[in-house]
Protein backbone atom coordinates (compact mmCIF):
# COMPACT_ATOMS: atom_id res chain seq x y z
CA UNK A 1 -35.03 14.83 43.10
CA UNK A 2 -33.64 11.38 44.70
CA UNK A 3 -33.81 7.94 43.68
CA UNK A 4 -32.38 4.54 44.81
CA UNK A 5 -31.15 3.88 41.55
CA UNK A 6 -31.23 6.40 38.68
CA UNK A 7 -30.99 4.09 35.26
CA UNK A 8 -29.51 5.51 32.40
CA UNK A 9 -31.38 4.55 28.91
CA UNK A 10 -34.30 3.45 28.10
CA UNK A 11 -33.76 0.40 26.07
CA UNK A 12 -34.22 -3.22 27.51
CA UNK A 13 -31.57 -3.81 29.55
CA UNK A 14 -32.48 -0.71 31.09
CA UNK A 15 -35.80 -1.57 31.85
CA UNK A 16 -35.65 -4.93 32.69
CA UNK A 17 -33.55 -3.79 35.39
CA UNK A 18 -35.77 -1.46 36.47
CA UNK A 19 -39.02 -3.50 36.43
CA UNK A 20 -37.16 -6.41 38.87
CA UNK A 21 -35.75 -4.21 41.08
CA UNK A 22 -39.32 -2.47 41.33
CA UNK A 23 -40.85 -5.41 42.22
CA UNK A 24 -38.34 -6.21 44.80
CA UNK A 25 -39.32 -2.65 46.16
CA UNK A 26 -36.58 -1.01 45.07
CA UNK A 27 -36.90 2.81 43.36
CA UNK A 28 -35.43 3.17 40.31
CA UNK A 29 -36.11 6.30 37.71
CA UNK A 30 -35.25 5.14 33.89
CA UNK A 31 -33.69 8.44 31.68
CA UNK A 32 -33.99 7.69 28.24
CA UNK A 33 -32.29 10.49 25.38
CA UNK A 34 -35.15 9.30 22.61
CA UNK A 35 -38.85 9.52 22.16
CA UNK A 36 -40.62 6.55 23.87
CA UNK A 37 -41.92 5.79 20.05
CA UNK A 38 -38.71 5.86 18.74
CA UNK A 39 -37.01 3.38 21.02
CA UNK A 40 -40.32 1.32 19.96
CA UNK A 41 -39.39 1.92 16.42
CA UNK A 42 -35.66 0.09 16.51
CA UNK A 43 -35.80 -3.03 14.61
CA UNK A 44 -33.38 -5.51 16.70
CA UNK A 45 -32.49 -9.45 17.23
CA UNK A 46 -35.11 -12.48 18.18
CA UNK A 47 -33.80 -15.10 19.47
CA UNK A 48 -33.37 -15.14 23.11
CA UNK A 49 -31.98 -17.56 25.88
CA UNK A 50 -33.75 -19.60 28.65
CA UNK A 51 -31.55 -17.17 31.21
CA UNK A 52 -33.39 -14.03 29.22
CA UNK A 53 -36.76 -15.65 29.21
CA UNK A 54 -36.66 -16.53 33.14
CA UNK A 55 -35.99 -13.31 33.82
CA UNK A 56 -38.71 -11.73 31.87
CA UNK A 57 -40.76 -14.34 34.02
CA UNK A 58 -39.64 -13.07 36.80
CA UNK A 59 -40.27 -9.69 36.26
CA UNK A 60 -44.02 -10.50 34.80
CA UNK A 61 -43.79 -9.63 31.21
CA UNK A 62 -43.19 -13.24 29.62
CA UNK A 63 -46.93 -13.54 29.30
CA UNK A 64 -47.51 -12.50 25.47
CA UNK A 65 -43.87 -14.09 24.78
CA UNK A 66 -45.44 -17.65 25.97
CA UNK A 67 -48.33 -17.19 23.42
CA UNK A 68 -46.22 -15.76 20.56
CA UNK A 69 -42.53 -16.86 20.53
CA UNK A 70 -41.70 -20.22 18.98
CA UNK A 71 -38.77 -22.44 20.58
CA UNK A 72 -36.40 -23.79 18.35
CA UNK A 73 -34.63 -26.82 18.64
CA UNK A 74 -31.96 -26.26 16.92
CA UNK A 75 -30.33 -24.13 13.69
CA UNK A 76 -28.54 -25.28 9.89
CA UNK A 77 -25.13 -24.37 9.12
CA UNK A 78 -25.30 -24.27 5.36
CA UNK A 79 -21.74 -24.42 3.40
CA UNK A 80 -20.89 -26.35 -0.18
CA UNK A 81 -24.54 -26.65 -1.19
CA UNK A 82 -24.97 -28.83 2.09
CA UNK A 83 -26.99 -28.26 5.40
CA UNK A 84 -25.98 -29.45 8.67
CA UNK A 85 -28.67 -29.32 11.55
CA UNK A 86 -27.28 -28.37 15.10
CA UNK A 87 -29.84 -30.21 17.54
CA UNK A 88 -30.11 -28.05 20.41
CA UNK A 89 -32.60 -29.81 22.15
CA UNK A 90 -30.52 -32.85 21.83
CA UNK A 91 -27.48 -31.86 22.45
CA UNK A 92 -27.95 -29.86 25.61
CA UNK A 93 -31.56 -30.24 26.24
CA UNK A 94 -32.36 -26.58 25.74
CA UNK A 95 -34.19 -24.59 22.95
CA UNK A 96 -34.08 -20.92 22.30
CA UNK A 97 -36.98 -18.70 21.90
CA UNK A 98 -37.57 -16.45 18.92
CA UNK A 99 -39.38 -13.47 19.82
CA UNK A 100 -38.17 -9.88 18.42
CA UNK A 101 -36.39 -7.59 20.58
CA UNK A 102 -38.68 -4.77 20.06
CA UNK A 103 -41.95 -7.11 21.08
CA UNK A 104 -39.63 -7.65 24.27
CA UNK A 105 -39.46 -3.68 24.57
CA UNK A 106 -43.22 -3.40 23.72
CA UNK A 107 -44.09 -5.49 27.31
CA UNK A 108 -41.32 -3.80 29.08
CA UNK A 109 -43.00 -0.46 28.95
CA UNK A 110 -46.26 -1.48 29.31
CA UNK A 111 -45.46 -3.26 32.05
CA UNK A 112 -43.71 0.22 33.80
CA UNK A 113 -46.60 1.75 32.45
CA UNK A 114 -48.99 -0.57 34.61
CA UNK A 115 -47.09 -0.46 37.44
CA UNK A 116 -46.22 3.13 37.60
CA UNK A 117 -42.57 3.51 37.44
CA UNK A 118 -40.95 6.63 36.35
CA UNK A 119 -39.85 7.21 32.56
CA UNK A 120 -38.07 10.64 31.77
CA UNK A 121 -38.14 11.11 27.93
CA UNK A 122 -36.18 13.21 25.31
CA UNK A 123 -33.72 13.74 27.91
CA UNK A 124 -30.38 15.65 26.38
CA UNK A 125 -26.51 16.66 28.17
CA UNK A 126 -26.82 14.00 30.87
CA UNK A 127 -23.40 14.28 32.90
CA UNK A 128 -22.55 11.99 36.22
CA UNK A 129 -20.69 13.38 38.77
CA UNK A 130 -19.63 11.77 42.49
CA UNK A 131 -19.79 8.45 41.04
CA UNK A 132 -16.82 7.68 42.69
CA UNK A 133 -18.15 8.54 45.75
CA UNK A 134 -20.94 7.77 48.54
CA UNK A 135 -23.56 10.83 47.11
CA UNK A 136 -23.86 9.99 43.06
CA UNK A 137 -26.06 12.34 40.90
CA UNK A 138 -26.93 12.61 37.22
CA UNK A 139 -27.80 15.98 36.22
CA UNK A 140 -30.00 16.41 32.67
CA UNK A 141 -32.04 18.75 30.94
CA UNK A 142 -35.63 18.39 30.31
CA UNK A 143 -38.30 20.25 29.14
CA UNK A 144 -36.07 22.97 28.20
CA UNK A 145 -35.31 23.05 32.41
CA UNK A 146 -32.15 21.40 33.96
CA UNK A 147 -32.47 18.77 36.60
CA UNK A 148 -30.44 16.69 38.80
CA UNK A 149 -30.72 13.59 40.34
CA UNK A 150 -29.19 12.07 43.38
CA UNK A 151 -29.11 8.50 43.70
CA UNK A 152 -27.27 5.45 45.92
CA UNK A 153 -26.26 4.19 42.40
CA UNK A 154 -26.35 4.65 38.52
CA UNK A 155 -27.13 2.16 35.84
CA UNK A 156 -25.28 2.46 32.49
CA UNK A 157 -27.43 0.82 30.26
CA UNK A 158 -27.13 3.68 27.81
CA UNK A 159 -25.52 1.41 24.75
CA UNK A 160 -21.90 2.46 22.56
CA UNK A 161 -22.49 5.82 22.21
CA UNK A 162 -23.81 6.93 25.44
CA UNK A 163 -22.18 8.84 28.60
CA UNK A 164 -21.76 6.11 31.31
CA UNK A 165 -19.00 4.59 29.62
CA UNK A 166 -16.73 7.80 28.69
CA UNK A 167 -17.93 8.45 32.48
CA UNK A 168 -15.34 6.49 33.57
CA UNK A 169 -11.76 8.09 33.37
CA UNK A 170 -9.36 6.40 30.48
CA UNK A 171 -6.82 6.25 33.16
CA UNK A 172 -9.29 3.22 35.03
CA UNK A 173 -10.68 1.50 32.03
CA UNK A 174 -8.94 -0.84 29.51
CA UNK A 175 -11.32 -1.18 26.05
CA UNK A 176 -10.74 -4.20 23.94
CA UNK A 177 -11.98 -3.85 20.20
CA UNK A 178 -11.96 -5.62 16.80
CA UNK A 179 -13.64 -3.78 13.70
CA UNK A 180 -14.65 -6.07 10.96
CA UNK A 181 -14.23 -5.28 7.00
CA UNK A 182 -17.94 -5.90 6.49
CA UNK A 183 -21.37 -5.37 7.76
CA UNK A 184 -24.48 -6.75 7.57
CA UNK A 185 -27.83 -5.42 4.98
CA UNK A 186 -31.12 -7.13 6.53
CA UNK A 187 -34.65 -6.42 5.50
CA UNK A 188 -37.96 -7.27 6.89
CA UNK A 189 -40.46 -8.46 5.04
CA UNK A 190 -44.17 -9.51 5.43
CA UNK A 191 -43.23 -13.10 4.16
CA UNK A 192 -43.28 -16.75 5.66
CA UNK A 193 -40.00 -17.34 6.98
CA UNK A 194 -37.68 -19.87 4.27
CA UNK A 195 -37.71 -22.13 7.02
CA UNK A 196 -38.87 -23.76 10.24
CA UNK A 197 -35.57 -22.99 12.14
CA UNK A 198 -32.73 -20.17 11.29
CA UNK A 199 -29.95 -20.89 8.17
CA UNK A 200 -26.90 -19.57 8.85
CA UNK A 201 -24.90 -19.80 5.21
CA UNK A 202 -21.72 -19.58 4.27
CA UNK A 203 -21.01 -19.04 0.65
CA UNK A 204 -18.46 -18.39 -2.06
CA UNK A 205 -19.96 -14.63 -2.09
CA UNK A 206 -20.18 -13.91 0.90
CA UNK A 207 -22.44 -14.37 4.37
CA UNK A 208 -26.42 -15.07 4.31
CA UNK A 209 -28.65 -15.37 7.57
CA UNK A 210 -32.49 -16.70 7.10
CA UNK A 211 -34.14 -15.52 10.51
CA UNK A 212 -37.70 -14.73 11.33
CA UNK A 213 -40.24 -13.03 14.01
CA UNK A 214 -43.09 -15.10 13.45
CA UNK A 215 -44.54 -17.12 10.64
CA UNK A 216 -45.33 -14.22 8.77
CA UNK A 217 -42.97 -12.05 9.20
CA UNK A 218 -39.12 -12.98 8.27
CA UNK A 219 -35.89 -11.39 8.90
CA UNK A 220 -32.94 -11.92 6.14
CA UNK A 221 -29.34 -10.57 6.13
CA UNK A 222 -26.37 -10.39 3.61
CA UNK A 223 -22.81 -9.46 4.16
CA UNK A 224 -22.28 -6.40 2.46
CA UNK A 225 -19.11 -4.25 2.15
CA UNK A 226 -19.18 -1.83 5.36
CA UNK A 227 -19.16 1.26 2.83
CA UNK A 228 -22.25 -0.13 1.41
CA UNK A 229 -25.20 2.22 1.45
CA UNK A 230 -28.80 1.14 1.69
CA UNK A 231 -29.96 3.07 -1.41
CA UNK A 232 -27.96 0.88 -3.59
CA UNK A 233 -30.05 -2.56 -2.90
CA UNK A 234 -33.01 -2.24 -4.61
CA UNK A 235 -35.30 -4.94 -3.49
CA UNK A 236 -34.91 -6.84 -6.67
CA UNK A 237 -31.23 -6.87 -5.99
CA UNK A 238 -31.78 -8.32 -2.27
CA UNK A 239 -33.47 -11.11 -2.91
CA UNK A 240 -31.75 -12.06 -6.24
CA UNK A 241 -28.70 -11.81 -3.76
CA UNK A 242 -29.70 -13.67 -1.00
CA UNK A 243 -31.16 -16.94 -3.51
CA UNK A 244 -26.96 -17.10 -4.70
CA UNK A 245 -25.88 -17.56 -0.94
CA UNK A 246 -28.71 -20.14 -0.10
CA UNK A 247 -28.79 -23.99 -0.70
CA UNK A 248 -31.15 -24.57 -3.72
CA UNK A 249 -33.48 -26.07 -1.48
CA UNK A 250 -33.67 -23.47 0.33
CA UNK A 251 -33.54 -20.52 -2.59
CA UNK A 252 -36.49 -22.54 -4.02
CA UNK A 253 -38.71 -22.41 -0.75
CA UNK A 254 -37.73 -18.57 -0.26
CA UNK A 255 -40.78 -16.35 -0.83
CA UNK A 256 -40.25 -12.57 -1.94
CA UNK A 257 -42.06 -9.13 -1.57
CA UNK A 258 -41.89 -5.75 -0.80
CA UNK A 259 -39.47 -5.04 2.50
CA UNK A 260 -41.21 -3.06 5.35
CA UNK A 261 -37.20 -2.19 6.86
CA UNK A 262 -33.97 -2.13 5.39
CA UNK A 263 -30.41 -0.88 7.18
CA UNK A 264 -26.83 -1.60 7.25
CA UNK A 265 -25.48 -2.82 10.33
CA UNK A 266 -21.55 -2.58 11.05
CA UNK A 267 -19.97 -5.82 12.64
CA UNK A 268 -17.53 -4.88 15.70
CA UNK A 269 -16.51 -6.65 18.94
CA UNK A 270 -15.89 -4.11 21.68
CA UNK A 271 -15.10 -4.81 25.71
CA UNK A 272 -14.40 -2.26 28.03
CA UNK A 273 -13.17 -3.32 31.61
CA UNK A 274 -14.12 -2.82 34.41
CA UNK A 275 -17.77 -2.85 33.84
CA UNK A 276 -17.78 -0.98 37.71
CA UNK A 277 -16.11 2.65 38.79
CA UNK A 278 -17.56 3.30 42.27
CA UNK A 279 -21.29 3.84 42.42
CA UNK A 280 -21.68 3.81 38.01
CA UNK A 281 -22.36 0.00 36.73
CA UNK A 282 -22.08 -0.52 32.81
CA UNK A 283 -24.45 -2.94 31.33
CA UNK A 284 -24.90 -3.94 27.98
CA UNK A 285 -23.70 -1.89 25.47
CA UNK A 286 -22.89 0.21 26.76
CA UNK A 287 -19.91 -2.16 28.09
CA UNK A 288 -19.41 -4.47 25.67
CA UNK A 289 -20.83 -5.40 21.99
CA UNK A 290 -20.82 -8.30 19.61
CA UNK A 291 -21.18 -9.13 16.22
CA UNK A 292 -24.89 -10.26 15.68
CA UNK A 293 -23.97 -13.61 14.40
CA UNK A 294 -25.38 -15.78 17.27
CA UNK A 295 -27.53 -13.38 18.33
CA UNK A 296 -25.87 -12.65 21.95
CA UNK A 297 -26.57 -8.77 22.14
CA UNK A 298 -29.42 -8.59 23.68
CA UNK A 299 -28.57 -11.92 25.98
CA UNK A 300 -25.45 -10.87 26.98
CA UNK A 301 -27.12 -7.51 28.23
CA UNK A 302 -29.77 -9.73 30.21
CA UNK A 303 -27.16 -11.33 32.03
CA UNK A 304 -25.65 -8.38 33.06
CA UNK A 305 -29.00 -7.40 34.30
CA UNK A 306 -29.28 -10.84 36.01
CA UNK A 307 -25.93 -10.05 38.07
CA UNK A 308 -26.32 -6.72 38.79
CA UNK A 309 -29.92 -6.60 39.96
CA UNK A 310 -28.86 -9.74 42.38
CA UNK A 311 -26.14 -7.40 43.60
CA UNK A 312 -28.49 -4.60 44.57
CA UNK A 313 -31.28 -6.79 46.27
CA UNK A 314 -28.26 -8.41 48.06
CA UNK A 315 -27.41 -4.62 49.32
CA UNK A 316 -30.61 -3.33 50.11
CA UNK A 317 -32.08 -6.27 51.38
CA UNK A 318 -29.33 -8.06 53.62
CA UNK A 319 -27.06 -5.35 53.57
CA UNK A 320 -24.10 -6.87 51.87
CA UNK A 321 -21.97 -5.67 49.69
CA UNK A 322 -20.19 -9.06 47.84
CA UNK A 323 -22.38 -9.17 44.89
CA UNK A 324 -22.01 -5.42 43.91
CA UNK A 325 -18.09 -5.99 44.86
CA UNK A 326 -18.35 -9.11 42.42
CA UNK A 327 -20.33 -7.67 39.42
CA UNK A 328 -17.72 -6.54 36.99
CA UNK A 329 -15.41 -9.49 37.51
CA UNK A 330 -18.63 -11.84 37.60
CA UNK A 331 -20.09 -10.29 33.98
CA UNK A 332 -16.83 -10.32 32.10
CA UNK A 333 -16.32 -13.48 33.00
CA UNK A 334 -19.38 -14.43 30.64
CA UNK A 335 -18.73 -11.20 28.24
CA UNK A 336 -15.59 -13.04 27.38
CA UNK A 337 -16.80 -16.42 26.22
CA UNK A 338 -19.57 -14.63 24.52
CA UNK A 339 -17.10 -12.66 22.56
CA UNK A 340 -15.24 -15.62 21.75
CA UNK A 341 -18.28 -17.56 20.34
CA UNK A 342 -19.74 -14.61 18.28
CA UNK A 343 -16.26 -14.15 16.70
CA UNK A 344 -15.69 -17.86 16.04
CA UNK A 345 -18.91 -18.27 14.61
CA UNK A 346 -18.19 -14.66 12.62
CA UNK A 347 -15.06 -15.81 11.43
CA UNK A 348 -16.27 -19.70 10.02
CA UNK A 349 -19.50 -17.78 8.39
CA UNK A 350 -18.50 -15.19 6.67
CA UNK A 351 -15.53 -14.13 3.55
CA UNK A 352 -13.01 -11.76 4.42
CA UNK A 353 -11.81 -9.11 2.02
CA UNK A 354 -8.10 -10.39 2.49
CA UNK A 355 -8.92 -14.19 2.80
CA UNK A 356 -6.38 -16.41 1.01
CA UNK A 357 -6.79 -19.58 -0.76
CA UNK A 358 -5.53 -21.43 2.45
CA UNK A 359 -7.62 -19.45 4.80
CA UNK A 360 -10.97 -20.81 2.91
CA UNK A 361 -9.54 -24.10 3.06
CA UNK A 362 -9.11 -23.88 6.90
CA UNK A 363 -12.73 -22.49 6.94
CA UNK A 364 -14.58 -25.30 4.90
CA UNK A 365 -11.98 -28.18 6.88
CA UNK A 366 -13.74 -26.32 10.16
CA UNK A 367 -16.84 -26.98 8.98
CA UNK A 368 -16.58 -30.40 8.01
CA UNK A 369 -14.93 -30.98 11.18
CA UNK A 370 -18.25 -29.39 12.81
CA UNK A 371 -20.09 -32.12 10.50
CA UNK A 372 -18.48 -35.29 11.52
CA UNK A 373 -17.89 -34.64 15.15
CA UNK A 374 -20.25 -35.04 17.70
CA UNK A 375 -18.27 -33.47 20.47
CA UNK A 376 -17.79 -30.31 18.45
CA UNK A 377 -21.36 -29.47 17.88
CA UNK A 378 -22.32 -30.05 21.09
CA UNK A 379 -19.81 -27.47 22.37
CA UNK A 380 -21.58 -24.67 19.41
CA UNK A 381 -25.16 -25.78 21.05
CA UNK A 382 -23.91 -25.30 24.53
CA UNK A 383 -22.52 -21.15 23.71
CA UNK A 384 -25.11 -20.78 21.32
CA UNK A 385 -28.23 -21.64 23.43
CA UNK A 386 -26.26 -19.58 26.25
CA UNK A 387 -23.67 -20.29 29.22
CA UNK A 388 -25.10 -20.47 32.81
CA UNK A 389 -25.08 -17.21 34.60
C-alpha cells in the first residue's frame, strides 16, 4: 500500500491534518490504535482559539461549531473572596470559543466520512522504519494480518504514549519535562454552568476551575493530590468541595446533580525537540504537553497542524522545501511561550505541597499586581486568547 502522507493517530490533530491536506488534493491515510467509538468517547478541553477555529473553517467542519459554541469575552480570576474579570475582547479584541473537544472530533470524522478518506482502526505494533530516509514506511497489524505502508512522509500525531516520538533515536532528541505534585478531579454534569464565562479560583485549599460545554452541560475541576483515586470522591464530596474553593457568590449560584464523567488528570509539562527527524513530523502530543490550565492542548496541537500542513502544500504544490525545513524550529517557537503561560498561570492558581508562607505571599502580591495593572492583564489576554501563528 502507498500513501502521500501516512498519519499516525486518530485524534484531532490527526485529522485535521488530514482533512486540509485532502482538500488541497493531497492523500493522506489516518492509523488510529483505538476503536473509532472510543476516541469519540474521550472527554477533553473546550475552549478553543480564533487560529483553531479558522482552521476548522478552512477545512469545512466549523459549521455546527458556528451554531453551538459560545464566544467568550473574557474569564474571572477568583482569589481572597474577590473576582477579577480579564476582558478579552477589550484588551486584544479577540474572544475564544467554547466548544468541547470531542464535538470538534465528532465533525472531524464525519467530515472524512463524507468525503471518503481512509481511517484504519484498532490498529496494534505500528513500527516506522526509513524515516530518515527518501522511502518512509509504517508497518502495522490489522485484522489479525500485517501491513505496511510506504509513504513521502509520516505524521506523529499519536499523543505521549505513542511510537512517533520514541521513533526518533535519544541520541537526536532533547526532552524537556516538569511533573507537578498534583492533578486535577473534573466531573461532568448535566447542570447550567455557575457562570456566563469560566472561574479560574485560587484558594486556601487548593485549585478550582468552573468551565462548561454548553448551557446545560458544565465542566468543574479540583486540585487533588496526584495519588488521589476517583473512587474516593463521592459526588457529595465533589461538590461540597468545589463550594469551599468558590467565591460565595459564586458557591451560591452553583447548581448540583448526579455527574455523567469523573477522572483524574495528572498535570505535567513535557517538550521534546526537534519536533522533525527526516521524513517523521511530531505534532501535538505527541511532541509536547501542557498543564490544562489555559486550556492550550488542543490549540497548541492546531498550530502545529497549521505549520506543518503549510509545509506540505508548499512541497507538493510549488515544490519547495523551506516550510518543511522550517517546521520544527517554527512550532517550538510557539510550544515555548505556550509552556511558559500554562506554567505561569499553573503556578499563580494552584497550592503546592511544599509552598511556604512567603511563597503564598508572592502568589496573592502576583495577583493583586494582575488586579491593579492594566498592562499586565493585557499581556494574560494576549497568551491566553492565543499567540499568532
Amino acid at each position: 500500500m502507498r500513501t502521500q502522507i501516512c498519519i499516525i493517530g486518530g485524534g484531532p490533530s490527526g485529522l485535521l491534518l488530514s482533512l486540509l491536506l485532502h482538500r488541497r488534493g493531497i492523500d493522506t491515510v489516518v492509523l488510529e490504535r483505538q476503536t473509532r467509538e472510543h476516541v469519540l468517547s474521550r472527554i477533553r478541553a473546550g475552549v478553543l482559539e480564533q487560529g483553531l477555529v479558522a482552521l476548522l473553517k478552512e477545512a469545512g467542519v466549523a459549521g455546527r461549531l458556528n451554531r453551538e459554541g459560545f464566544e467568550h469575552d473574557g474569564t474571572r480570576l477568583a482569589f481572597g473572596g474577590e473576582t477579577l474579570h480579564i476582558d478579552f475582547r477589550r484588551l486584544t479584541g479577540t474572544p475564544v470559543t467554547v466548544y468541547g473537544q470531542t464535538e470538534v472530533t465528532h465533525d472531524l470524522y464525519q467530515a472524512r466520512d463524507e468525503a471518503g478518506c481512509k481511517t484504519v482502526f484498532t490498529v496494534s505494533d505500528v513500527s516506522l522504519s526509513g524515516a530518515d530516509t527518501d522511502h518512509p514506511r509504517v508497518s502495522y497489524t490489522a485484522d489479525g494480518t500485517r501491513h505496511t505502508m510506504d509513504c513521502d512522509f509520516i505524521a506523529g500525531c499519536d499523543g505521549f504514549h505513542g511510537v512517533s516520538r520514541p521513533s526518533i533515536p535519544q541520541a537526536v532528541r532533547s526532552d524537556y519535562e516538569k511533573v507537578y505534585p498534583f492533578g486535577w478531579l473534573g466531573v461532568l454534569s448535566e447542570t447550567p454552568p455557575v457562570d456566563d464565562e469560566l472561574i479560574y479560583a485560587n484558594s486556601p485549599r487548593g485549585f478550582a476551575l468552573c468551565s462548561m460545554r454548553n448551557r446545560h452541560l458544565a465542566r468543574y475541576y479540583i486540585q487533588c493530590s496526584a495519588e488521589d483515586r476517583v473512587e474516593s470522591w463521592s459526588d457529595g464530596n465533589f461538590w461540597e468541595e468545589l463550594k469551599r474553593r468558590l467565591p460565595e457568590q459564586a458557591a451560591a449560584n452553583l447548581v448540583t446533580g448526579p455527574t455523567i464523567e469523573k477522572s483524574i488528570a495528572p498535570l505535567r509539562s513535557f517538550v521534546t525537540e526537534p519536533m522533525r527527524w527526516g521524513r517523521l513530523f511530531l505534532c501535538g502530543d505527541a511532541a509536547h504537553i501542557v498543564p490544562p490550565t489555559g486550556a492550550k492542548g488542543l490549540n497548541l496541537a492546531a498550530s502545529d497542524v497549521h505549520y506543518l500542513y503549510h509545509g506540505l502544500c508548499q512541497y507538493y504544490e510549488d515544490k519547495d522545501t523551506v516550510g518543511l525545513d522550517a517546521y520544527s524550529a517554527r512550532a517550538l517557537a510557539r510550544v515555548w511561550k505556550a509552556e511558559r503561560f500554562s506554567w505561569w498561570l499553573t503556578n499563580l492558581m494552584h497550592r503546592f505541597p511544599d509552598q511556604s508562607p512567603f511563597d503564598r505571599k508572592m502568589q496573592i502580591a502576583e495577583l493583586e499586581f494582575l488586579r491593579e495593572n492594566e498592562a499586565a492583564q493585557k499581556a494574560m489576554a494576549e497568551n491566553y486568547v492565543g499567540l499568532p501563528y
